[in-house]
Protein backbone atom coordinates (compact mmCIF):
# COMPACT_ATOMS: atom_id res chain seq x y z
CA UNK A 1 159.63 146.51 145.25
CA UNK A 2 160.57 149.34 142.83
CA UNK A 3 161.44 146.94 139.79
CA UNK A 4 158.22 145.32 141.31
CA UNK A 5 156.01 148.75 140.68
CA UNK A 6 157.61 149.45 137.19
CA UNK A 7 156.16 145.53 136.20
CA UNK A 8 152.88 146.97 137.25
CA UNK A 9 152.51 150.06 136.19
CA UNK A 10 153.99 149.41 132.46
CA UNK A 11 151.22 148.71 130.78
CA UNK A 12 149.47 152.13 131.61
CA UNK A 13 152.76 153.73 130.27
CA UNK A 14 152.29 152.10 127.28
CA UNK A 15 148.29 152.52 127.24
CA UNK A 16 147.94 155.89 127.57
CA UNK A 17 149.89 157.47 124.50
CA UNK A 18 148.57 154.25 122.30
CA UNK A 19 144.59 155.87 123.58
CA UNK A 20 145.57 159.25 123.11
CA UNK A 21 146.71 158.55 119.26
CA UNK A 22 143.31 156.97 119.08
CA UNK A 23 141.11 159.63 120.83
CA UNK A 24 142.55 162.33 118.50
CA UNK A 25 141.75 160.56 115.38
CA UNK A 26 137.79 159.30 116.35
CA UNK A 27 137.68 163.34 118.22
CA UNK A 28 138.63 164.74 114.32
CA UNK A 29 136.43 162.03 112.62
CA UNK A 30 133.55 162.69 114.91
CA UNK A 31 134.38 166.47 114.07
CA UNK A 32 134.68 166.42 110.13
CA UNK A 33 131.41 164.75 110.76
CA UNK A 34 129.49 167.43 112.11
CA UNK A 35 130.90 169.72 109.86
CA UNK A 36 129.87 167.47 107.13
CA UNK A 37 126.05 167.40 108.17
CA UNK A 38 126.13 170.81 108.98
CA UNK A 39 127.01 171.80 105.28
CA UNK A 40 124.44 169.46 103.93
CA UNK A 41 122.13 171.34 105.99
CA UNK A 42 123.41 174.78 105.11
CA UNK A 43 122.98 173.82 101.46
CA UNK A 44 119.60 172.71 102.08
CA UNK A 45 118.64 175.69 103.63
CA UNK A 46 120.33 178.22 101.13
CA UNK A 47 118.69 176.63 98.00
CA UNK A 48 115.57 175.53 99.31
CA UNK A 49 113.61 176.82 96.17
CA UNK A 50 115.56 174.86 94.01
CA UNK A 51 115.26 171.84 96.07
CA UNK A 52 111.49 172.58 96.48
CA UNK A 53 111.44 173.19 92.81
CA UNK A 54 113.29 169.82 92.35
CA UNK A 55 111.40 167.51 94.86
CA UNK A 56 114.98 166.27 96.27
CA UNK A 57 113.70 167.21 100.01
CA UNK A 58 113.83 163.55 100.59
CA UNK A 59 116.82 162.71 99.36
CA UNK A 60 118.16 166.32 101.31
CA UNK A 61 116.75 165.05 104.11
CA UNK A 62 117.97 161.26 104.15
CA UNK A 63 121.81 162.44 103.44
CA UNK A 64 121.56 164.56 106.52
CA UNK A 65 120.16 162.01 108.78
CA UNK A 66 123.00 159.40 106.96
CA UNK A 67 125.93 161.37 108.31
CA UNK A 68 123.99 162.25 111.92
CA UNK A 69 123.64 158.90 112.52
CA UNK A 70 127.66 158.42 111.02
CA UNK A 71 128.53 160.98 113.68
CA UNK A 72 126.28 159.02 116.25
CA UNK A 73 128.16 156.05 115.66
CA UNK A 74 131.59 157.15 115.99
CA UNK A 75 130.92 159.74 119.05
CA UNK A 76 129.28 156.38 120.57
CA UNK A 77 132.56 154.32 119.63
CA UNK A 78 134.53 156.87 121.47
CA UNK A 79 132.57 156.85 124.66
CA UNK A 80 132.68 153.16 124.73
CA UNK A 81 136.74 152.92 124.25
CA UNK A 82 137.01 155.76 126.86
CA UNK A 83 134.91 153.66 129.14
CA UNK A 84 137.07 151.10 128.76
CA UNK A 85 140.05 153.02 129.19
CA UNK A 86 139.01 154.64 132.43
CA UNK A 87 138.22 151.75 133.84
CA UNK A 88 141.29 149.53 132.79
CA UNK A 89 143.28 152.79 134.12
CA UNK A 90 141.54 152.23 137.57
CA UNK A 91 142.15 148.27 137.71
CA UNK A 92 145.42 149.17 137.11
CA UNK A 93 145.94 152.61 139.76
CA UNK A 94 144.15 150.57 142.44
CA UNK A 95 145.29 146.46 141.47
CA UNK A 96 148.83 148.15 141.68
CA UNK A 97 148.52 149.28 145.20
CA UNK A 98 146.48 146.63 146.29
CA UNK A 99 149.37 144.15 144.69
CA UNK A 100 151.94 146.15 145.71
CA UNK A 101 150.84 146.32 149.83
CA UNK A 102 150.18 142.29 149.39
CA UNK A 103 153.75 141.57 148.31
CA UNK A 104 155.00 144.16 151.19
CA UNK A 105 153.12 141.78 153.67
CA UNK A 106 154.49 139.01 151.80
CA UNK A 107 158.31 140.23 152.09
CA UNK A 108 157.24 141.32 155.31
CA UNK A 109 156.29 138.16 156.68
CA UNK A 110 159.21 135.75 155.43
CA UNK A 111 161.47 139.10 157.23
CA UNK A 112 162.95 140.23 154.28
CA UNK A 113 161.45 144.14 155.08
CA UNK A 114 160.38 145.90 157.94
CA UNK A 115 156.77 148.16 157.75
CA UNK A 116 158.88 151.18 158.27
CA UNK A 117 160.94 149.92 155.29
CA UNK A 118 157.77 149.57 153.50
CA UNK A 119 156.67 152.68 154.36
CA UNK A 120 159.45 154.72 153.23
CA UNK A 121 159.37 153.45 150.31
C-alpha cells in the first residue's frame, strides 16, 4: 500500500514546485506591471502642463489604460492557473484516499490484509 500511495501522490510532488516556479514569475510580471502604469501615471501627473500644452492627454491616457488592461490580463491568467491548481491538488488529496481505502477493501476482501492492518497503516 505504501509503494501504492507514493504512485498516487507523485504527481503533486512534482506539481507543486513546477506551479510555484510559475506563480513567482506571472506574481513579478503582474508586479513590474503595476509599477509600470503607475509611472506612466506619475509622469502624467508631474508634467501635466506640458502634456496640456502638447495635447498628448490622449495618447497619456491610452498608454495607461494599455498596461492596466496588460496587468488585467496576466493577474487574470494567474487566478485561472491557481484555480486549476487548487483544484487538481484536491482531486488528487481526496482521489488518493478515496483510491487508497478502495484498494484496502480490495486486499481486504481477497484476505491479503486485515482492517486493523489497514488501519495502522
Amino acid at each position: 500500500m505504501t509503494l501504492f500511495m507514493l504512485a498516487i501522490l507523485t504527481p503533486a510532488l512534482v506539481a507543486g514546485p513546477l506551479y510555484g516556479k510559475f506563480r513567482r514569475r506571472i506574481a513579478k510580471e503582474i508586479s513590474d506591471g503595476q509599477a509600470a502604469c503607475s509611472n506612466v501615471a506619475e509622469e502624467s501627473l508631474a508634467n501635466i502642463r506640458i502634456v496640456k500644452a502638447f495635447a498628448t492627454e490622449e495618447r497619456e491616457c491610452v498608454d495607461y489604460w494599455d498596461k492596466c488592461l496588460h496587468v488585467y490580463g496576466r493577474a487574470k491568467l494567474a487566478a485561472l492557473y491557481y484555480g486549476a491548481f487548487q483544484f487538481m491538488m484536491n482531486v488528487i488529496q481526496f482521489g488518493s484516499m478515496t483510491v487508497l481505502v478502495w484498494f484496502a477493501a480490495f486486499l481486504n476482501s481477497s484476505g491479503d490484509i486485515t482492517v486493523g492492518e489497514f488501519t495502522s497503516f
